[in-house]
N, C-alpha and C. Protein backbone atom coordinates (compact mmCIF):
# COMPACT_ATOMS: atom_id res chain seq x y z
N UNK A 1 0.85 -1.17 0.00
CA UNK A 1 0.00 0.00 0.00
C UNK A 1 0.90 1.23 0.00
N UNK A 2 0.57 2.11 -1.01
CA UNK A 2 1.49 3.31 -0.99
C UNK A 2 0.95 4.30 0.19
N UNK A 3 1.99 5.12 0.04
CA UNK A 3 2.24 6.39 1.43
C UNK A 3 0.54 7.13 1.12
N UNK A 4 0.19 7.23 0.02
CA UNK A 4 -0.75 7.72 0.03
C UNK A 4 -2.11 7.11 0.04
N UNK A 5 -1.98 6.02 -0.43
CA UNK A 5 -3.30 5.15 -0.01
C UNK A 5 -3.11 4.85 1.37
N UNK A 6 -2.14 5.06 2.43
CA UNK A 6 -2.18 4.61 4.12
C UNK A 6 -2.75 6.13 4.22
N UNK A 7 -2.54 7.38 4.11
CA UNK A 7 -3.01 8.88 4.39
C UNK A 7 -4.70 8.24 4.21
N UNK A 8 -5.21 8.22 3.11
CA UNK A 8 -6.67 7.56 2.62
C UNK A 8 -7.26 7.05 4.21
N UNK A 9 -6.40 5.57 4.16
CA UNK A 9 -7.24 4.78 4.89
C UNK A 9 -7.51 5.45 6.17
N UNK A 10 -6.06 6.04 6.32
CA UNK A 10 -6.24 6.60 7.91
C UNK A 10 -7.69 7.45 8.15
N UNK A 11 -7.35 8.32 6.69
CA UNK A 11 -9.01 9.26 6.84
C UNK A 11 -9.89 8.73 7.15
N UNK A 12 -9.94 7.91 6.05
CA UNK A 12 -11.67 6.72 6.44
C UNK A 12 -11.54 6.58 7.72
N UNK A 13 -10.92 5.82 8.58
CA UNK A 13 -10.53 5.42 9.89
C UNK A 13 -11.20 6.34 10.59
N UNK A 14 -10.67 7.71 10.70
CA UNK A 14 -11.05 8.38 11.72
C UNK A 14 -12.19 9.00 10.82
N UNK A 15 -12.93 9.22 10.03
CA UNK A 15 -14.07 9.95 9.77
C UNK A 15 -15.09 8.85 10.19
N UNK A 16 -14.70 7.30 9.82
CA UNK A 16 -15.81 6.41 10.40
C UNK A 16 -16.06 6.63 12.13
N UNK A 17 -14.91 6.47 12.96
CA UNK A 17 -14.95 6.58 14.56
C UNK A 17 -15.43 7.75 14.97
N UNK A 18 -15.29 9.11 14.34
CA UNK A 18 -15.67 10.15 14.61
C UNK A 18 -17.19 9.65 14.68
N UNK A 19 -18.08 9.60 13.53
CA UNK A 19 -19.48 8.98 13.33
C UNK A 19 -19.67 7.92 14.17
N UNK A 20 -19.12 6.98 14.11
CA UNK A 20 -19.36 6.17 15.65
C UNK A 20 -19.61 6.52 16.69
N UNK A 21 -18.64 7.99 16.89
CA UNK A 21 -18.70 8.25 18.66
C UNK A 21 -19.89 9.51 18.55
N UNK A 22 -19.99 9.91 17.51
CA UNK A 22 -21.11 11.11 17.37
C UNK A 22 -22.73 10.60 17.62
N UNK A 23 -22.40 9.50 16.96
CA UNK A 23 -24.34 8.63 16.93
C UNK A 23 -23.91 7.68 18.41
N UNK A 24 -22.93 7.65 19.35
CA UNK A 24 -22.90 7.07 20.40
C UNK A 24 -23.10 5.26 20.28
N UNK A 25 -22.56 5.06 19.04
CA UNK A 25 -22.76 3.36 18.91
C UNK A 25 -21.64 2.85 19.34
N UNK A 26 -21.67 1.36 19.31
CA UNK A 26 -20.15 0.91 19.96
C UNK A 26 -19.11 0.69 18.99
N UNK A 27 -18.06 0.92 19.34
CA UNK A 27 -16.84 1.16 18.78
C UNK A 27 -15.99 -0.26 18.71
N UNK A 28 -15.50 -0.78 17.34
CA UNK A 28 -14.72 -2.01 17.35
C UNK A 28 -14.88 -2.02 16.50
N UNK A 29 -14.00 -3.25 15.92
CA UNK A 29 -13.27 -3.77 14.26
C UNK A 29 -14.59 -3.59 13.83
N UNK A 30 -15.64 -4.58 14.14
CA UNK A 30 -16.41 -5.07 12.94
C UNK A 30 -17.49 -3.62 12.85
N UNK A 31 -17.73 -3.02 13.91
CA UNK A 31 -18.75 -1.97 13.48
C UNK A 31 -17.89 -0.84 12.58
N UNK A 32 -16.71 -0.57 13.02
CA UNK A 32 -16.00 0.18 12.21
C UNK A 32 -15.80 -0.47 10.82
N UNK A 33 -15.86 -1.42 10.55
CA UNK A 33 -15.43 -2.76 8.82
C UNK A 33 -17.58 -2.39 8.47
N UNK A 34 -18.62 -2.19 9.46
CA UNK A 34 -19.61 -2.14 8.95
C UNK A 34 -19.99 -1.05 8.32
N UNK A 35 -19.71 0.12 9.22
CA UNK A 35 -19.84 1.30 8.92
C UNK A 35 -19.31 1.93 7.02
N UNK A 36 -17.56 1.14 7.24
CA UNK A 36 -17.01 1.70 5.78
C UNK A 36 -17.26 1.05 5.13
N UNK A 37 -18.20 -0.39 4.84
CA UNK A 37 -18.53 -1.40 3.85
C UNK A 37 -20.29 -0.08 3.62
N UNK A 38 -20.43 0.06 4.21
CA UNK A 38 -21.77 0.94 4.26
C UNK A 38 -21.32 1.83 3.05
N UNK A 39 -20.43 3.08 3.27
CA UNK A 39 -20.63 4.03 2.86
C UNK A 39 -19.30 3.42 1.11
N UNK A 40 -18.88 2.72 1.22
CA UNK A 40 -18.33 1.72 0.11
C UNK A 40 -19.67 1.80 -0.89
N UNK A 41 -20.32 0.92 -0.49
CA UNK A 41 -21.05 0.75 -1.31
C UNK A 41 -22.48 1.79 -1.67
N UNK A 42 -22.48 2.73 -1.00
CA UNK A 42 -22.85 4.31 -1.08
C UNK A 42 -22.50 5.22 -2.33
N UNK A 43 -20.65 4.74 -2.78
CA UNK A 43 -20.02 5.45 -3.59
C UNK A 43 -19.97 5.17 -4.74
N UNK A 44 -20.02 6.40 -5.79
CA UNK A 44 -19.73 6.09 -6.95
C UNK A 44 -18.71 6.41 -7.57
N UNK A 45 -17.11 7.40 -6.72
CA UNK A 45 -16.65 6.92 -7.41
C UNK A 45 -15.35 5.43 -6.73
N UNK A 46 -14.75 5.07 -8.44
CA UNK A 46 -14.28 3.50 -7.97
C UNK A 46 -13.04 3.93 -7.47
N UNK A 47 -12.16 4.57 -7.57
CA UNK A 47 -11.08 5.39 -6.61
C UNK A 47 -11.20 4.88 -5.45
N UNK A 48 -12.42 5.69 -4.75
CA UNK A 48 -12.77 5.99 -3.72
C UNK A 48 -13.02 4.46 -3.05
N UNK A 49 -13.27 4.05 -4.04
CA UNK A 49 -14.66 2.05 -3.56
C UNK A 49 -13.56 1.28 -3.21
N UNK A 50 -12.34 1.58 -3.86
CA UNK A 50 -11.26 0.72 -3.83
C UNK A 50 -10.45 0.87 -2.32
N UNK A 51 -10.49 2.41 -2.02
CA UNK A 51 -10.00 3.01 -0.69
C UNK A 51 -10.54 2.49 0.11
N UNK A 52 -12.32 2.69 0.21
CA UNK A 52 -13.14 1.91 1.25
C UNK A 52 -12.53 -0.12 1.20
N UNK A 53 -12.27 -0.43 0.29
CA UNK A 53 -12.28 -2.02 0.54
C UNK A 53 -11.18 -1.88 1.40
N UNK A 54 -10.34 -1.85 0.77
CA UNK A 54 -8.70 -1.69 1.60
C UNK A 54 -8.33 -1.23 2.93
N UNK A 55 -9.10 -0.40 3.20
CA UNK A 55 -9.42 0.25 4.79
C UNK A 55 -10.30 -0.98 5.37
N UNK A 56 -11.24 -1.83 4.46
CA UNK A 56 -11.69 -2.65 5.34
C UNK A 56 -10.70 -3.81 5.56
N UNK A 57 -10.26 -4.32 4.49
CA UNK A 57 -9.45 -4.95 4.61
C UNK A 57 -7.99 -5.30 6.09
N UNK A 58 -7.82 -4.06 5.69
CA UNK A 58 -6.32 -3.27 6.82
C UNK A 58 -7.20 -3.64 7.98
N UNK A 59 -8.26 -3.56 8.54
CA UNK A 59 -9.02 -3.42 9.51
C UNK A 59 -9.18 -4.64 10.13
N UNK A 60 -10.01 -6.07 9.09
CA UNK A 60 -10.24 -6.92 9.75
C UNK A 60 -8.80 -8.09 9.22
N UNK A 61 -7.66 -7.17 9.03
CA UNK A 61 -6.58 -8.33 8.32
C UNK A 61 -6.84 -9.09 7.49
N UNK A 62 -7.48 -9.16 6.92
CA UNK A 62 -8.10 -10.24 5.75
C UNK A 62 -6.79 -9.81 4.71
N UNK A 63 -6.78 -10.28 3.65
CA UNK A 63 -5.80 -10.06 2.40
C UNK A 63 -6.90 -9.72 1.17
């Protein structure tokens, strides 16, 4: 993963937890992997769809 797709994920990361802790839901891998599979498939563009997988990915270690 390049320097700039880790900047990406990190965003996702914290824009998902931010929204987590704002709507007061619980916080962990899989609600955070639910949340960005959510707004993944929300998006149109594929840039972006590709960022969301990979952030999920990084998240629940999967390959």
């Amino acid at each position: 993963m390049s320097e700039e797709n880790k900047t990406q994920v990190a965003s996702i990361f914290g824009e998902a937890l931010l929204e987590l802790v704002i709507k007061n839901r619980e916080i962990g891998r899989e609600t955070l992997a639910m949340l960005i599979r959510d707004r993944a498939e929300k998006e149109q563009d594929e840039d972006k769809i590709l960022v969301y997988w990979q952030a999920c990915r990084a998240l629940l270690g999967t390959a």
